[in-house]
N, C-alpha and C. Protein backbone atom coordinates (compact mmCIF):
# COMPACT_ATOMS: atom_id res chain seq x y z
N UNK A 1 0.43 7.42 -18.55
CA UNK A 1 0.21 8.33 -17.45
C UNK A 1 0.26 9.80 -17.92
N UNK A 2 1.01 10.43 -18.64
CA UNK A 2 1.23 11.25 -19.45
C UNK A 2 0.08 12.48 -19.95
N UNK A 3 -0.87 11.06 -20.52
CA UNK A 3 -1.78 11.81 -21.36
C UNK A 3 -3.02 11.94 -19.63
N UNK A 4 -2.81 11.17 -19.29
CA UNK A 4 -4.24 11.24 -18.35
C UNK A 4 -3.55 12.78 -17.25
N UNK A 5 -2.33 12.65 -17.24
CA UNK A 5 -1.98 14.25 -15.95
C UNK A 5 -2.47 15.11 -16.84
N UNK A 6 -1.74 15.15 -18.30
CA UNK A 6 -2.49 16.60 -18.81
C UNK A 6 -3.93 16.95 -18.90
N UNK A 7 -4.92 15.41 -19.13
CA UNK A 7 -6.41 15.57 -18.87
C UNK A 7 -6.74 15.93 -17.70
N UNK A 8 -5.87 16.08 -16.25
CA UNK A 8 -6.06 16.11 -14.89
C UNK A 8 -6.12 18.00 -14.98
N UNK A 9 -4.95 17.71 -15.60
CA UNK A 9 -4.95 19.96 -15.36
C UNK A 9 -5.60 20.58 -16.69
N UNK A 10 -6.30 19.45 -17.49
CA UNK A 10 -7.54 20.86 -18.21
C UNK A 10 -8.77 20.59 -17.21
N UNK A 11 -8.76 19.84 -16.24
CA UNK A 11 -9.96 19.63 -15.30
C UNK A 11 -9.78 20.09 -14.17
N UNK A 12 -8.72 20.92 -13.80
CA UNK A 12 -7.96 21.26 -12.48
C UNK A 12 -9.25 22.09 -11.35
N UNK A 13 -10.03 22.19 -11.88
CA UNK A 13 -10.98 22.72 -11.38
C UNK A 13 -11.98 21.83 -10.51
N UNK A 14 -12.52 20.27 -11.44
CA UNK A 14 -12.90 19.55 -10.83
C UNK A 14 -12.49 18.67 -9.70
N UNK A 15 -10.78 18.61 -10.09
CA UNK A 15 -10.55 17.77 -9.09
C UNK A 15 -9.98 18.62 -7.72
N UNK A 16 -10.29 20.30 -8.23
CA UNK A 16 -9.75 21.05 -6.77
C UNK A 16 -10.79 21.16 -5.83
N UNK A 17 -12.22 20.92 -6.34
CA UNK A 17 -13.46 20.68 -5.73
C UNK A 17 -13.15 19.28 -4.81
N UNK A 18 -13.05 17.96 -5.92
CA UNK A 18 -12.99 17.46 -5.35
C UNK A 18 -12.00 16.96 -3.96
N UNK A 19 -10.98 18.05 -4.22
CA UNK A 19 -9.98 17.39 -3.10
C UNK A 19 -10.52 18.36 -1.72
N UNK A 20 -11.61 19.39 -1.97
CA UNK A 20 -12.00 19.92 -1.04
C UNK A 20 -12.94 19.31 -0.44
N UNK A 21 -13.86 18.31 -0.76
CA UNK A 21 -14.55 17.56 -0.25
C UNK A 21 -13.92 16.57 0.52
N UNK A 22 -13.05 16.14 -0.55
CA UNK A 22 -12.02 15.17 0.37
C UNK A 22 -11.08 15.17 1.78
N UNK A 23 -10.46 16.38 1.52
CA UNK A 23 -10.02 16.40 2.60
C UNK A 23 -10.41 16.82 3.88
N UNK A 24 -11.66 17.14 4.34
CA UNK A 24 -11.69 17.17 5.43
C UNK A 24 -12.52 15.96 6.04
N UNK A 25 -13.01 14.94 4.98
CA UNK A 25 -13.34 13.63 5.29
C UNK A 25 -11.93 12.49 6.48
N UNK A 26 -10.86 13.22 5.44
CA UNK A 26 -9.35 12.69 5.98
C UNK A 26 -9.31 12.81 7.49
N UNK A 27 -9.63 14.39 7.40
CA UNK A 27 -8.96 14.74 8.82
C UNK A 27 -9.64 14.51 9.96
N UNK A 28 -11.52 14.14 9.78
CA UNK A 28 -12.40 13.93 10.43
C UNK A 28 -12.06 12.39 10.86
N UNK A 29 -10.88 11.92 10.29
CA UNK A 29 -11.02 10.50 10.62
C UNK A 29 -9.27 10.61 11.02
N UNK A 30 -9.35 11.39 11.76
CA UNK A 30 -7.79 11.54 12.65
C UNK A 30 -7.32 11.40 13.93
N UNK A 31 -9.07 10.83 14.61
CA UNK A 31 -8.97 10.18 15.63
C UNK A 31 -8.48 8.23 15.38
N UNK A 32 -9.02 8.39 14.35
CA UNK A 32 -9.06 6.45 13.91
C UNK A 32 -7.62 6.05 13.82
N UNK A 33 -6.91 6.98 13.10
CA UNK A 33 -5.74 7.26 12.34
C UNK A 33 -4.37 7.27 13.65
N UNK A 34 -4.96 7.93 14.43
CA UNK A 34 -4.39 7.57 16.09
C UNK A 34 -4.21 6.61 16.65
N UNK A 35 -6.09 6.10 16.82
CA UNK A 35 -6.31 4.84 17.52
C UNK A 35 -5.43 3.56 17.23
N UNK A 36 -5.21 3.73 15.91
CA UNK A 36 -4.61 2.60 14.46
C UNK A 36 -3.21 2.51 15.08
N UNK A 37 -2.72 4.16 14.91
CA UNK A 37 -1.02 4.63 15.10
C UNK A 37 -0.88 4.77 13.38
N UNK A 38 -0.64 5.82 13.55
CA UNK A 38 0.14 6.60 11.90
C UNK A 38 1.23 5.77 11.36
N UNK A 39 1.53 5.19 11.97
CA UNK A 39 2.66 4.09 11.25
C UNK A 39 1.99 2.86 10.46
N UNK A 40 1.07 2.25 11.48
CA UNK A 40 0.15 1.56 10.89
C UNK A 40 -0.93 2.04 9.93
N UNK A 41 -1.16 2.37 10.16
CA UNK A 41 -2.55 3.32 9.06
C UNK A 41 -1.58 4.13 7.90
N UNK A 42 -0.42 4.20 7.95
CA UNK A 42 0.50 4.60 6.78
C UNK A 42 0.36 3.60 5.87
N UNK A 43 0.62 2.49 6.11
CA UNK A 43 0.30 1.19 5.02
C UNK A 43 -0.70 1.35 3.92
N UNK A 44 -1.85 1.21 4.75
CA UNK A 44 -2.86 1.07 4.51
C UNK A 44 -3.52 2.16 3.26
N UNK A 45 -2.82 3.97 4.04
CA UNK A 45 -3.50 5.01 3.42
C UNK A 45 -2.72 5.58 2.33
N UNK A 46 -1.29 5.25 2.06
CA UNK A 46 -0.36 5.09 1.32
C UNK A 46 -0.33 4.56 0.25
N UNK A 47 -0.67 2.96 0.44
CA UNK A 47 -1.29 2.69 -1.03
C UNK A 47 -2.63 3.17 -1.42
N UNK A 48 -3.77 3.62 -0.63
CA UNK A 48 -4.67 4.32 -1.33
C UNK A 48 -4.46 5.68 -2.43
N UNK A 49 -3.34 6.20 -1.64
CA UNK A 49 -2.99 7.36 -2.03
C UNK A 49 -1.97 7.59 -3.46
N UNK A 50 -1.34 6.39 -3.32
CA UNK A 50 -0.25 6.38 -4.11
C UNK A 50 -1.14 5.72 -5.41
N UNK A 51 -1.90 4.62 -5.13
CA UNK A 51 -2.53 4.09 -6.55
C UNK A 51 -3.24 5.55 -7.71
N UNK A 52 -4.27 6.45 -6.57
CA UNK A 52 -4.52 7.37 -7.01
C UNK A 52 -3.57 7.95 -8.00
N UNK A 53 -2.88 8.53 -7.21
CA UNK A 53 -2.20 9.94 -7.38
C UNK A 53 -1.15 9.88 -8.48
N UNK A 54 -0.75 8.56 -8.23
CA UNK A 54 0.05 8.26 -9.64
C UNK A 54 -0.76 7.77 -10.75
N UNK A 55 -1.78 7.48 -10.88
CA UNK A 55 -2.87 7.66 -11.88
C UNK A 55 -3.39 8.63 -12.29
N UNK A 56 -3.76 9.18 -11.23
CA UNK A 56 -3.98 10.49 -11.51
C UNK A 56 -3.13 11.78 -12.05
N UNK A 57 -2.01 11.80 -11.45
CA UNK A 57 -1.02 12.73 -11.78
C UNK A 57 0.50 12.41 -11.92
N UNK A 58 0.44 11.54 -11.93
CA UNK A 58 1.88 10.86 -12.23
C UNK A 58 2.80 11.25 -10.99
N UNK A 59 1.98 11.01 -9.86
CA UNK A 59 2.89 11.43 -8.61
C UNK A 59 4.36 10.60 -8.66
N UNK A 60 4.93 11.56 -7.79
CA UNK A 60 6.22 10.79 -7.46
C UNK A 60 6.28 10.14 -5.50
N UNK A 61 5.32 10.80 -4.84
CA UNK A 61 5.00 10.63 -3.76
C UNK A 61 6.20 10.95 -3.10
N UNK A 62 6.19 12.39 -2.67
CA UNK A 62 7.08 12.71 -2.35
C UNK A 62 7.12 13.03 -0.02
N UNK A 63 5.58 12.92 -0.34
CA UNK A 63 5.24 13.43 0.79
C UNK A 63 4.75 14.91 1.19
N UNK A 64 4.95 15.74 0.30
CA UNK A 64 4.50 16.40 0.68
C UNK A 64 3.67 17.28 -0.53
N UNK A 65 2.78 17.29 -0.71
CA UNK A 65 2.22 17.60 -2.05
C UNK A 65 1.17 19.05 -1.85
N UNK A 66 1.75 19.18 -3.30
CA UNK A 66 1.69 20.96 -3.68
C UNK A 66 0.58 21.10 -4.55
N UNK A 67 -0.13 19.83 -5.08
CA UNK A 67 -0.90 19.86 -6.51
C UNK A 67 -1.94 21.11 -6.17
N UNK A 68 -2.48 21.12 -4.86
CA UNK A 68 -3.40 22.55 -5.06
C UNK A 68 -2.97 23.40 -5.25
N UNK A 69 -1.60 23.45 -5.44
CA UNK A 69 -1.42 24.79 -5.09
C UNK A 69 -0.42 25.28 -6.21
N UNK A 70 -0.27 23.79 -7.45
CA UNK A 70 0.63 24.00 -8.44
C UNK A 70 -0.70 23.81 -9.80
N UNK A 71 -1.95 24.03 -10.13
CA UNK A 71 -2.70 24.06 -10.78
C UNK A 71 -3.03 22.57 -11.17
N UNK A 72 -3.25 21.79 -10.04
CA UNK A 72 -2.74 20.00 -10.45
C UNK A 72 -1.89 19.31 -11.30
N UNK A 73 -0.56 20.14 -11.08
CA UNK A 73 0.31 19.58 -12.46
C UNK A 73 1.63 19.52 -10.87
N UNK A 74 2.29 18.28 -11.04
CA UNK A 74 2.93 17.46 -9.64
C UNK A 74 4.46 18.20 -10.30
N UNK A 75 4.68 18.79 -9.49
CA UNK A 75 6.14 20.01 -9.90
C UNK A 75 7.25 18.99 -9.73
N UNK A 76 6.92 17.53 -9.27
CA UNK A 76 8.31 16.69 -9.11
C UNK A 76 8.10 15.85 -10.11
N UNK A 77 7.47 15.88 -11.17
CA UNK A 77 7.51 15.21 -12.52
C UNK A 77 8.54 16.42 -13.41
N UNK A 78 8.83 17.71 -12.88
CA UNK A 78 10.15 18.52 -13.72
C UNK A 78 11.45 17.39 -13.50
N UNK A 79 12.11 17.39 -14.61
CA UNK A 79 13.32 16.22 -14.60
C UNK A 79 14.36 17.16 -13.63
N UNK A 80 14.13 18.56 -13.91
CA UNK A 80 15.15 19.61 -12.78
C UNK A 80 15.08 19.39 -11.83
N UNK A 81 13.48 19.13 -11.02
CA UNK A 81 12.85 19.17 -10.17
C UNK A 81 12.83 20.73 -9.33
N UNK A 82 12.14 21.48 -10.53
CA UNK A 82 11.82 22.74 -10.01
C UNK A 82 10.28 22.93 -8.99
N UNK A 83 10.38 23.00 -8.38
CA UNK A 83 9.53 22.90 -7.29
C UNK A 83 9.23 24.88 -7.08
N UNK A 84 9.42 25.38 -7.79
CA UNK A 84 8.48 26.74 -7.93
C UNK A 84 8.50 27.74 -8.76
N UNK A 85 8.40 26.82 -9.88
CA UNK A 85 8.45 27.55 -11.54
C UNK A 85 9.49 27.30 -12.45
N UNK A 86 8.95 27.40 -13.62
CA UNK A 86 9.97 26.55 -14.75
C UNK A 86 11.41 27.24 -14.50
N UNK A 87 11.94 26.49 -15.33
CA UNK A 87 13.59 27.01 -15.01
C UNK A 87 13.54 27.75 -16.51
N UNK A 88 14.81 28.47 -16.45
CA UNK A 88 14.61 29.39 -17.59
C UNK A 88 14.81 28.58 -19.08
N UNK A 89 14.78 27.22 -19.55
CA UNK A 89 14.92 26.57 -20.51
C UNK A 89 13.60 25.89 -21.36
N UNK A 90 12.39 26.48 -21.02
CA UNK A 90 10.83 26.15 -21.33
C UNK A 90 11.47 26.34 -22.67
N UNK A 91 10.99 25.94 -23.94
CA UNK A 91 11.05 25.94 -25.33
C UNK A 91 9.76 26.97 -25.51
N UNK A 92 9.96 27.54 -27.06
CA UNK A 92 8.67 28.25 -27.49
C UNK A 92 7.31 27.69 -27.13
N UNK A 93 7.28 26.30 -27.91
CA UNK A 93 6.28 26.28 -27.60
C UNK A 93 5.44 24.99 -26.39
N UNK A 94 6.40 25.71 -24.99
CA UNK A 94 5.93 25.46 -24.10
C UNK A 94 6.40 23.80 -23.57
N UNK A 95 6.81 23.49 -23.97
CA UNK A 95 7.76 22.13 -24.04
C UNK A 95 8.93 22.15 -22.99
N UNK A 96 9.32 21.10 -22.46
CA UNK A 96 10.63 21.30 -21.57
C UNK A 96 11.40 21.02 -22.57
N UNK A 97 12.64 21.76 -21.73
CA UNK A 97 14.23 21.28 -22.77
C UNK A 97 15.15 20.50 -22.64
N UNK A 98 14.77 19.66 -21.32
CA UNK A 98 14.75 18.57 -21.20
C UNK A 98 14.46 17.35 -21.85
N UNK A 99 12.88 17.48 -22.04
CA UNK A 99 12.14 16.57 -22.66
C UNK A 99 11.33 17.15 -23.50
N UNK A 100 11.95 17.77 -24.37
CA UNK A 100 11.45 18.48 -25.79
C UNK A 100 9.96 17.82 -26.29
N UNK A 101 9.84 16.38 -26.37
CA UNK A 101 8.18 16.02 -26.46
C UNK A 101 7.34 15.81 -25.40
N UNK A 102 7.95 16.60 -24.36
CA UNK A 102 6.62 16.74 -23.49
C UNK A 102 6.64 18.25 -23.04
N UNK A 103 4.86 18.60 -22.19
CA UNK A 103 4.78 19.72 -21.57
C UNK A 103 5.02 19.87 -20.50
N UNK A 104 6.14 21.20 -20.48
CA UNK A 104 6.52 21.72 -19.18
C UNK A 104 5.50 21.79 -17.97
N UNK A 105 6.37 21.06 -17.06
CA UNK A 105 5.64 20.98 -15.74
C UNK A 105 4.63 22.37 -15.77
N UNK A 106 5.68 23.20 -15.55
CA UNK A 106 4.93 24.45 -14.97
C UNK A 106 3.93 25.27 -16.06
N UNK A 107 4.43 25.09 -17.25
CA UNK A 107 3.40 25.49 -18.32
C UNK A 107 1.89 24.79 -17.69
N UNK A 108 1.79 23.74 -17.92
CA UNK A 108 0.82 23.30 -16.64
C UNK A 108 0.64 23.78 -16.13
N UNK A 109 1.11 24.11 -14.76
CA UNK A 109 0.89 24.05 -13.83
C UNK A 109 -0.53 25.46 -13.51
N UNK A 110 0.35 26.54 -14.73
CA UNK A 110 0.02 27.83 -14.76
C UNK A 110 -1.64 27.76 -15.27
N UNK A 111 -1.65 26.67 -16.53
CA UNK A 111 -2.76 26.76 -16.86
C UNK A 111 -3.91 26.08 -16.08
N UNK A 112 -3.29 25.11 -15.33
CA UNK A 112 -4.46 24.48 -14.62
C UNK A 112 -4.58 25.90 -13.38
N UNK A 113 -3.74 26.23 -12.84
CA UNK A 113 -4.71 27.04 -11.69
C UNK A 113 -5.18 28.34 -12.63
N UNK A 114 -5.36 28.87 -13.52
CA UNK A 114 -6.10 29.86 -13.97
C UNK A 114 -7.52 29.23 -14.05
N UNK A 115 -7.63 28.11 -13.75
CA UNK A 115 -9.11 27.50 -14.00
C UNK A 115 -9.70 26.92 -12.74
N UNK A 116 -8.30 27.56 -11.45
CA UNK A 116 -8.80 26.70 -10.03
C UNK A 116 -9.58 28.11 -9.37
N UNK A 117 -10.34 27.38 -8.14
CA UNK A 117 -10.76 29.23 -7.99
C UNK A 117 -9.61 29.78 -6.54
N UNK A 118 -8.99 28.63 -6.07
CA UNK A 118 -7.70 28.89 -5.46
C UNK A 118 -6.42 28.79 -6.66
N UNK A 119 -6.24 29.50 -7.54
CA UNK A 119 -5.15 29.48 -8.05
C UNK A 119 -4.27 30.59 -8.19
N UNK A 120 -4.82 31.57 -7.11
CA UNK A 120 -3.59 32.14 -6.97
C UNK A 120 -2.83 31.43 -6.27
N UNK A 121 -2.70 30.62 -5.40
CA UNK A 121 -1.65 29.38 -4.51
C UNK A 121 -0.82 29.25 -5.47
N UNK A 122 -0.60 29.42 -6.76
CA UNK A 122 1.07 29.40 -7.62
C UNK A 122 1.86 30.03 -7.36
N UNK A 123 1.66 31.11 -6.75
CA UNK A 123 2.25 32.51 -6.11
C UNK A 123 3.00 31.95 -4.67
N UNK A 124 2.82 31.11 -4.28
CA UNK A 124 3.24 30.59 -3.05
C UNK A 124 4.76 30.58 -2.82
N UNK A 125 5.28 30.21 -2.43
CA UNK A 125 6.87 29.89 -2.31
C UNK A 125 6.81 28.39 -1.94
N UNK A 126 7.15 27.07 -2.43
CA UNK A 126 6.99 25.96 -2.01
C UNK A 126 7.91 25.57 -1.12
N UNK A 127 8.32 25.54 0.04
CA UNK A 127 9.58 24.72 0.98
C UNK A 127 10.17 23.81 -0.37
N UNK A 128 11.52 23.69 -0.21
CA UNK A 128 12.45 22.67 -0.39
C UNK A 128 11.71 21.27 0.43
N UNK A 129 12.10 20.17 -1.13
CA UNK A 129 11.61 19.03 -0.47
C UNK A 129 12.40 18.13 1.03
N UNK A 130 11.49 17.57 1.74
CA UNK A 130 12.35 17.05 2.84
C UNK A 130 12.18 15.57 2.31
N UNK A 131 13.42 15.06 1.73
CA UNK A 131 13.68 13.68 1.08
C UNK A 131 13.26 12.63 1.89
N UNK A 132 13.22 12.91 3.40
CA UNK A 132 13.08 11.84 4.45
C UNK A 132 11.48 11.89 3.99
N UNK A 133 10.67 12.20 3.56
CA UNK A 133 9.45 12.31 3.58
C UNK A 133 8.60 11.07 2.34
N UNK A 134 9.78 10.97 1.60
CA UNK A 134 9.70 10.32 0.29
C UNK A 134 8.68 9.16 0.22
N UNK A 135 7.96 8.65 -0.06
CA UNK A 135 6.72 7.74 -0.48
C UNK A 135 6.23 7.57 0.86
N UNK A 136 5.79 8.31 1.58
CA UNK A 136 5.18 8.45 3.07
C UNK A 136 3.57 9.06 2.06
N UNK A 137 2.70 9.29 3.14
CA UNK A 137 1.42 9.75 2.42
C UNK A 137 0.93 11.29 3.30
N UNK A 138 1.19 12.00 2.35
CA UNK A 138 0.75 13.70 2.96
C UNK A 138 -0.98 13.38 2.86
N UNK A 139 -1.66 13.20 2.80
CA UNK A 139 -2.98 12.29 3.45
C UNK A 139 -3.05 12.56 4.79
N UNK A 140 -2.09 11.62 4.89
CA UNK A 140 -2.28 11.53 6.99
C UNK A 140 -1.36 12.69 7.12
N UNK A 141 -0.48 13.11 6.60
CA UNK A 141 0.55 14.31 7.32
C UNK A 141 -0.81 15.53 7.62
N UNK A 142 -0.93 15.82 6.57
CA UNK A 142 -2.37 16.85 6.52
C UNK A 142 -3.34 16.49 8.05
N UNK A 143 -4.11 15.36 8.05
CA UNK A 143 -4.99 14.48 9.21
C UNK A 143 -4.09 15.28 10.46
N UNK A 144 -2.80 14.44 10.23
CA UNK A 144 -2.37 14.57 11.80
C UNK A 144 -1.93 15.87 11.96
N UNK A 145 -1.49 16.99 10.86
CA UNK A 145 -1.13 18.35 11.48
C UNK A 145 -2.74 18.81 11.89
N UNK A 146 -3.46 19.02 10.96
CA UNK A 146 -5.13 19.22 11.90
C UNK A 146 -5.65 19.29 13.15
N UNK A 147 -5.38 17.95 13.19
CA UNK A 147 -5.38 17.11 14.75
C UNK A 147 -5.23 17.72 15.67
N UNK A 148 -3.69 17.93 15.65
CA UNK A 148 -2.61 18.75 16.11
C UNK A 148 -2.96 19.86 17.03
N UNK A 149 -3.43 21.18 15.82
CA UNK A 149 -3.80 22.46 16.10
C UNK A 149 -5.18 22.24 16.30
N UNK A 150 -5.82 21.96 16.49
CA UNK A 150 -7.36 21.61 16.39
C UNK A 150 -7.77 22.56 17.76
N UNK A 151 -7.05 21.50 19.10
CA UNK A 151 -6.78 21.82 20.06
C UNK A 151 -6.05 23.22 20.76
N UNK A 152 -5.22 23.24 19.90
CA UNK A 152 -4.53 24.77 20.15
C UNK A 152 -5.46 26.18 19.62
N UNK A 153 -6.61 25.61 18.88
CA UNK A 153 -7.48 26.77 18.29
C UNK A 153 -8.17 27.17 19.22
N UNK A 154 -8.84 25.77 20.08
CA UNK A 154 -10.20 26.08 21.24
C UNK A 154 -8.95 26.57 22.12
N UNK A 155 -8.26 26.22 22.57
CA UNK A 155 -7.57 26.91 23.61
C UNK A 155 -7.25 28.80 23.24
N UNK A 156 -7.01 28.59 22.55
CA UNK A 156 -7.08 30.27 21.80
C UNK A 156 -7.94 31.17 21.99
N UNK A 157 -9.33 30.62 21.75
CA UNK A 157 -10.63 31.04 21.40
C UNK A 157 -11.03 31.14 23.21
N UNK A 158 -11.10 30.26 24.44
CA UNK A 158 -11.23 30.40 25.62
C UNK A 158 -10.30 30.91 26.28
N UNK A 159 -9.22 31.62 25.95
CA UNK A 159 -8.13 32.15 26.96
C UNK A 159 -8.41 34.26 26.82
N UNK A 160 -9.45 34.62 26.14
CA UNK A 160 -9.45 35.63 26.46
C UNK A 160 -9.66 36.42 27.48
């Protein structure tokens, strides 16, 4: 898994395209996702998500995922679990000090969004993780916050 995340963030570009295509396929299907019930359709979109993503990036599926916005490098693969930039123990050359033969999360992280064309999103401040969230699928969290406000937008837009 290792070698394929670091091939993920010298491509961080392709797959930030692609998750832009993707996701609003998700959310367009957030009526179904209803019809189903999010509990049920959690099953289902959970393991889609999880086979991915931990192939892809060695997710930990935390629920709530930052990869756009961490240069596609999954900030809960740090053994610290620094969730918004390395901790001050990165080695010279770019290595955790942790895990001296591998590359720092965030060394990543940095280099994949210099190649996203949203990568200033590293700049972000990430929330503290909410543990209750843990192998749930931010998939549908995304779908159903959409959903959500969708409604609160047209109401916005007609109340002048």
């Amino acid at each position: 898994m290792y070698s394929i995340r670091r091939w993920v963030v010298r491509h961080a570009r392709f797959f930030e395209v692609t998750y832009r295509l993707f996701e609003p396929v998700v959310v367009k299907l957030a009526p179904l996702w209803k019809w189903m019930g999010y509990q049920r359709a959690e099953k289902t979109v959970n393991t889609l998500e999880k086979f991915s993503k931990e192939l892809l990036f060695d997710c930990k599926m935390c629920g709530q995922c930052a990869l756009s916005s961490t240069g596609m490098s999954c900030p809960m693969n740090c053994p610290k679990s620094m969730r918004n930039g390395p901790c001050g123990g990165v080695l010279q050359n770019g290595n955790c000090e942790v895990l001296p033969d591998k590359r720092c999360v965030w060394v990543d992280a940095w280099e994949g969004s210099k190649k996203m064309q949203g990568g200033g999103e590293i700049h972000a401040v990430q929330l503290p993780v909410d543990h209750r969230l843990q192998g749930s699928s931010s998939w549908l969290r995304v779908a159903r916050k959409a959903a959500e406000e969708a409604p609160q937008h047209k109401r916005g837009e007609h109340d002048d």
